[in-house]
Protein backbone atom coordinates (compact mmCIF):
# COMPACT_ATOMS: atom_id res chain seq x y z
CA UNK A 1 79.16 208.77 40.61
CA UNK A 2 82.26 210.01 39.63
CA UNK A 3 85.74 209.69 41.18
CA UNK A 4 85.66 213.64 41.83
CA UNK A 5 83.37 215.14 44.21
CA UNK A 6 81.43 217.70 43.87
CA UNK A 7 82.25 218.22 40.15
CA UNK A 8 79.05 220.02 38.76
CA UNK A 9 79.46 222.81 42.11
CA UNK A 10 77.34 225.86 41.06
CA UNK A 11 75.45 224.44 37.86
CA UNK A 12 72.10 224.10 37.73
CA UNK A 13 70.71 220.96 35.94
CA UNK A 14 67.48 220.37 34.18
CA UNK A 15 66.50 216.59 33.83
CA UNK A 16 63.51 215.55 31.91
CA UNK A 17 61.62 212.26 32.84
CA UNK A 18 63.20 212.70 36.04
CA UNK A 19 60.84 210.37 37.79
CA UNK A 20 61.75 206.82 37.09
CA UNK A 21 64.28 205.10 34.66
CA UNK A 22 67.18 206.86 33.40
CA UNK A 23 65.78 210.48 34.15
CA UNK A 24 65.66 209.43 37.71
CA UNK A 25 69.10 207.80 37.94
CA UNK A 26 70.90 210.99 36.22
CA UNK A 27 69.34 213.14 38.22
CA UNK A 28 70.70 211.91 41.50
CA UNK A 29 73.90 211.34 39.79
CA UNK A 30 74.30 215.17 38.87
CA UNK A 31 72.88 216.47 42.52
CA UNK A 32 75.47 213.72 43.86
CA UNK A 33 78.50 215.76 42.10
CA UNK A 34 76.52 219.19 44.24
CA UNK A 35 74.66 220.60 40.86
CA UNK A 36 70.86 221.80 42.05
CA UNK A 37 68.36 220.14 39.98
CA UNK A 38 65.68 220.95 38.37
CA UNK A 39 63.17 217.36 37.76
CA UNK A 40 60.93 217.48 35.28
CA UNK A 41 58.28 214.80 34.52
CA UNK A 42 54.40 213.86 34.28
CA UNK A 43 54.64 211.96 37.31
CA UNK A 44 54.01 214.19 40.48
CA UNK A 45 54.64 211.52 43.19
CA UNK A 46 57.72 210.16 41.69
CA UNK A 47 59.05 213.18 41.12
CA UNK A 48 58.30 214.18 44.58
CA UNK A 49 60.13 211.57 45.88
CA UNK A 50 63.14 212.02 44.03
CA UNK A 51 63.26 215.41 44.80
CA UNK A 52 63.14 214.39 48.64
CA UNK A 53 65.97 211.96 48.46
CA UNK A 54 68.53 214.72 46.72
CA UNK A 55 67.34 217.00 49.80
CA UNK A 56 68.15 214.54 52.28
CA UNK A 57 71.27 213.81 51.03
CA UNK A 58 72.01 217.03 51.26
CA UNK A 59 71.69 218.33 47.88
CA UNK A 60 69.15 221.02 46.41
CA UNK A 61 66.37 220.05 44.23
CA UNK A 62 62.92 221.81 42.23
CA UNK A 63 60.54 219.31 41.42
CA UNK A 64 58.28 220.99 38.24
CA UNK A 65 55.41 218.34 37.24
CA UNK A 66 55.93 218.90 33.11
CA UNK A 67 54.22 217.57 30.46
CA UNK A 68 56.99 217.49 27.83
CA UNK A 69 54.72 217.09 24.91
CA UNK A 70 53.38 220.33 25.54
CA UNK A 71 55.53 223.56 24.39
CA UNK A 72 53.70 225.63 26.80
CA UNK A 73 54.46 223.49 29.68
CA UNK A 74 58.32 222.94 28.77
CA UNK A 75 58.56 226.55 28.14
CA UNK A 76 57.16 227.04 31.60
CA UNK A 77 59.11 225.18 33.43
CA UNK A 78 62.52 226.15 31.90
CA UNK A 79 60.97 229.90 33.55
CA UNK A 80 60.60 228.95 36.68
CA UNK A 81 63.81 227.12 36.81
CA UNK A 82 65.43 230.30 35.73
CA UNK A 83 63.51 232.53 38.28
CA UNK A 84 64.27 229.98 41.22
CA UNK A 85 68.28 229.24 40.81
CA UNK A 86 69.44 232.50 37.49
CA UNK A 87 70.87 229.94 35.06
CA UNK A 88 70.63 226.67 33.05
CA UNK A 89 73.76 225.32 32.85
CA UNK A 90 72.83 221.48 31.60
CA UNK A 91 69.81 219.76 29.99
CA UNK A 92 69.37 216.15 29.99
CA UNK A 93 66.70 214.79 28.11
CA UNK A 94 65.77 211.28 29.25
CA UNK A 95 61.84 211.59 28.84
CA UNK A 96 60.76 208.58 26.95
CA UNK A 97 58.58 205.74 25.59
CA UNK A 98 58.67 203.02 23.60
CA UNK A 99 56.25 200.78 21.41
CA UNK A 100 56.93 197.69 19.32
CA UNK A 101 55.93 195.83 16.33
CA UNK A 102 55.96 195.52 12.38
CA UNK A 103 54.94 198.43 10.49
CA UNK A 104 52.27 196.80 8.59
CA UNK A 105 50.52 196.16 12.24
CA UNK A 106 50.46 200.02 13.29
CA UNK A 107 48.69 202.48 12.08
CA UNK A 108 49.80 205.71 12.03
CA UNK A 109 48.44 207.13 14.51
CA UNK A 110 49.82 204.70 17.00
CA UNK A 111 53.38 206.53 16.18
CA UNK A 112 52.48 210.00 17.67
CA UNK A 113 53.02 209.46 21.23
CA UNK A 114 56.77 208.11 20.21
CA UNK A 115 57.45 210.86 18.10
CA UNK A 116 56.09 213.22 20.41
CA UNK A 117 58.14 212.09 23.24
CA UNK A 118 60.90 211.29 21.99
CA UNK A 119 61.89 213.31 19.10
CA UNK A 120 59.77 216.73 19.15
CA UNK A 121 59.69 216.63 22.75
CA UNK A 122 63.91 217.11 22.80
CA UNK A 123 63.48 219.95 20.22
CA UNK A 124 61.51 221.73 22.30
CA UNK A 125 63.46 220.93 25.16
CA UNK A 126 66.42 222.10 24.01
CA UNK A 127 65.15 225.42 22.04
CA UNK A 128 63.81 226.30 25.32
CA UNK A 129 67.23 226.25 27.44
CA UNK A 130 68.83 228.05 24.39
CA UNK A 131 68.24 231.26 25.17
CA UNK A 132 69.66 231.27 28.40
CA UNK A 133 72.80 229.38 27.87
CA UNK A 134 73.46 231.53 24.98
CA UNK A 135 73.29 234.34 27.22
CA UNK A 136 75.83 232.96 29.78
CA UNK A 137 78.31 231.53 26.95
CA UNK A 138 77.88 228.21 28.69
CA UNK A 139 76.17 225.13 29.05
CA UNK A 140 75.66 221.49 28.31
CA UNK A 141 73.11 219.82 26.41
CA UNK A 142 72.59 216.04 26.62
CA UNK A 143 70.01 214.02 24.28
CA UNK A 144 69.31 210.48 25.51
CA UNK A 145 69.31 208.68 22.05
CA UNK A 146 69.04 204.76 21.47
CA UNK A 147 71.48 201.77 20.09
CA UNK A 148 68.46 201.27 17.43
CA UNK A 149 69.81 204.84 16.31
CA UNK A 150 72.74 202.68 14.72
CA UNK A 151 71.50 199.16 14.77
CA UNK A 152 68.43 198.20 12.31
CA UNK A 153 66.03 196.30 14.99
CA UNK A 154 63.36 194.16 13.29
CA UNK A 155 59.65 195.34 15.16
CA UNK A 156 61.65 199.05 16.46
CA UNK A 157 61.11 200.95 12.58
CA UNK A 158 59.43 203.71 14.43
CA UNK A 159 61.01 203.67 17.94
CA UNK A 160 64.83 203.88 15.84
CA UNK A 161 63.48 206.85 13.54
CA UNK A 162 62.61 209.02 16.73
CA UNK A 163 66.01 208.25 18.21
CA UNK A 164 68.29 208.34 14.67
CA UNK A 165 66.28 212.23 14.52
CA UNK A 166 67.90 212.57 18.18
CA UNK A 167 71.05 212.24 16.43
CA UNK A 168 70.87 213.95 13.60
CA UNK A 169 69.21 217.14 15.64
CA UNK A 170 72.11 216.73 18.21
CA UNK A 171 74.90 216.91 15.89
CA UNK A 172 73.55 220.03 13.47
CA UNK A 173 72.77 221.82 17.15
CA UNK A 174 76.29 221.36 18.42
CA UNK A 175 77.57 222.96 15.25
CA UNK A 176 74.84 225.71 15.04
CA UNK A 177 76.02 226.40 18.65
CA UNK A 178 79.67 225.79 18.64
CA UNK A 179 80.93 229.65 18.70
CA UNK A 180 78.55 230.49 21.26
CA UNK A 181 80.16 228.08 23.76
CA UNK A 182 77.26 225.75 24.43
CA UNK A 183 77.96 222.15 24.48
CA UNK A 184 75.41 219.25 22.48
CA UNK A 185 76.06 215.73 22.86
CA UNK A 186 74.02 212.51 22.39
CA UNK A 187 74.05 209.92 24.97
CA UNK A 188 73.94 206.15 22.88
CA UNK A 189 72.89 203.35 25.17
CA UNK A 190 72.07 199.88 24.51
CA UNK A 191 69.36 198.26 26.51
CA UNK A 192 68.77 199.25 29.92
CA UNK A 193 66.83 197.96 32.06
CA UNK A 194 63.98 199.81 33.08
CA UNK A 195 60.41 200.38 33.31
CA UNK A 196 59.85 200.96 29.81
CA UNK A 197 60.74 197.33 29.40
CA UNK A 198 57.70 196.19 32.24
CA UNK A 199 54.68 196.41 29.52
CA UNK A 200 56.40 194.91 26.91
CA UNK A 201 55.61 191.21 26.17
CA UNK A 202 58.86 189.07 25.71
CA UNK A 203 61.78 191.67 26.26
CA UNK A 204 65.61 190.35 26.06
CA UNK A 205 67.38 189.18 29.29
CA UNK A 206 67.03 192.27 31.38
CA UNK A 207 69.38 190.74 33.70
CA UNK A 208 72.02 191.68 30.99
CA UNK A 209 71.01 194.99 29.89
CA UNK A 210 72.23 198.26 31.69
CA UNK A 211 71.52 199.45 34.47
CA UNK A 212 69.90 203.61 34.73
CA UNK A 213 73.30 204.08 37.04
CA UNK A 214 75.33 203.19 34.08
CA UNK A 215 73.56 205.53 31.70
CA UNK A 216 73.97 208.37 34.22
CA UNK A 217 77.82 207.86 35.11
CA UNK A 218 78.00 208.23 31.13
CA UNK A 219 75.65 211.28 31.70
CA UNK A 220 77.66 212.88 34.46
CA UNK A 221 80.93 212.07 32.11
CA UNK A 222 79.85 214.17 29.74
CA UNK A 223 78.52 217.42 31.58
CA UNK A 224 81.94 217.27 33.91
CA UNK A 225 84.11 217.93 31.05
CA UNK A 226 86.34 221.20 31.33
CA UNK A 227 85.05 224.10 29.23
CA UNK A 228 87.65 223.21 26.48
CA UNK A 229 86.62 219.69 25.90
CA UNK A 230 83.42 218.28 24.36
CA UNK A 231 81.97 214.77 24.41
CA UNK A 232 79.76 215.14 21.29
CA UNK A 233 78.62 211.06 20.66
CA UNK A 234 78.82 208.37 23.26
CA UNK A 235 77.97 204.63 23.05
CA UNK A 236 77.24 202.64 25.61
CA UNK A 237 76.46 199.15 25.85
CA UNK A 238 76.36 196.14 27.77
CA UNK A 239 79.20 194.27 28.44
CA UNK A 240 77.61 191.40 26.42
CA UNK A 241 76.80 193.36 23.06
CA UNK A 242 73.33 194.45 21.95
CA UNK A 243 70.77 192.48 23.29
């Protein structure tokens, strides 16, 4: 993806919703720059699969079903990545869904899948790779956030809180983690177009949105900086605008 080869050599990555969308997209970006990855979703098949096409492209890949929603399981997984490959040296969290409408139409209850994917789901995520990035005075952390982060979208009250607390988590973290030489960034997209989109009655153009490639050249931006340099808040959007 990027005009270097090979760029990530020697780090291992951990991607979460790995199995379709953006997840899937930044993971083959990072194995195509030679970093082994670690995929991490619900989805067994689809993560199967994209494990297989890193491996026959020549790259090195751990498929660990993970149900992010679950601290045990995240834990878990973040062990076995660490027993298979030593290190952790980037976390991307794309795992994500989406639900829209007026507030007055939901209930309450129909909030707790977004805020548990979305928002506690990257706390955990991230507390769980801490450890072991503290301990090798390196690594990159990368929260997939939203445009509706910084744009107020009618019908997306609850789907924009869960991705502003991405951003306001993201930036305390970097500075609670600044002397200890671990990177945190946010990752800002506008629309992209991608599954999340295909149960969703009357979505924008998707011809015009992003495309998952775009997000993860952004993604692969950010985790190939040198040591010295940190890319802390990135926006990305379609060339049109917001949707």
């Amino acid at each position: 993806m990027s005009a270097v080869r090979g760029a990530l050599a020697g780090q291992v990555a951990i991607v979460t919703g790995a199995g379709r969308g953006i997840g899937h997209a930044v993971a083959l970006a990072l194995a195509r720059e030679a970093a082994t990855v670690v995929l991490a979703a619900r989805t067994r098949q689809e993560l199967a699969m994209a494990a297989a096409t890193i491996r026959e492209s020549g790259g090195t890949a751990l498929a660990i079903p993970t149900d992010v929603t679950q601290d045990g399981a995240v834990e878990a997984m973040v062990e076995q990545a660490i027993a298979e490959f030593g290190r952790v040296d980037i976390l991307v969290t794309a795992a994500g869904v989406a639900s829209f409408g007026p507030v007055v139409g939901t209930k309450p209850s129909d909030w707790d899948a977004q805020l548990a994917v979305n928002l506690r789901a990257v706390m955990v995520s991230c507390r769980a790779v801490l450890p072991v990035m503290i301990r090798q005075h390196r690594g990159t952390i990368i929260n997939i956030a939203s445009v509706a982060a910084q744009r107020a979208i009618p019908g997306a009250a609850v789907y924009t809180a869960t991705k502003a607390g991405v951003v306001g988590f993201s930036r305390v973290l970097a500075e609670e983690l600044r002397a200890e030489r671990v990177r945190v960034g946010v990752l800002v997209p506008g629309a992209v177009d991608t599954p999340l989109w295909d149960s969703i009655g009357s979505p924008p153009d998707r011809s015009r949105m992003l495309r998952p490639e775009d997000v993860a050249r952004a993604a692969v931006l950010m985790a190939a900086l040198p040591p010295g340099a940190s890319l802390e808040e990135l926006t990305l959007l379609p060339a049109g605008g917001i949707l």
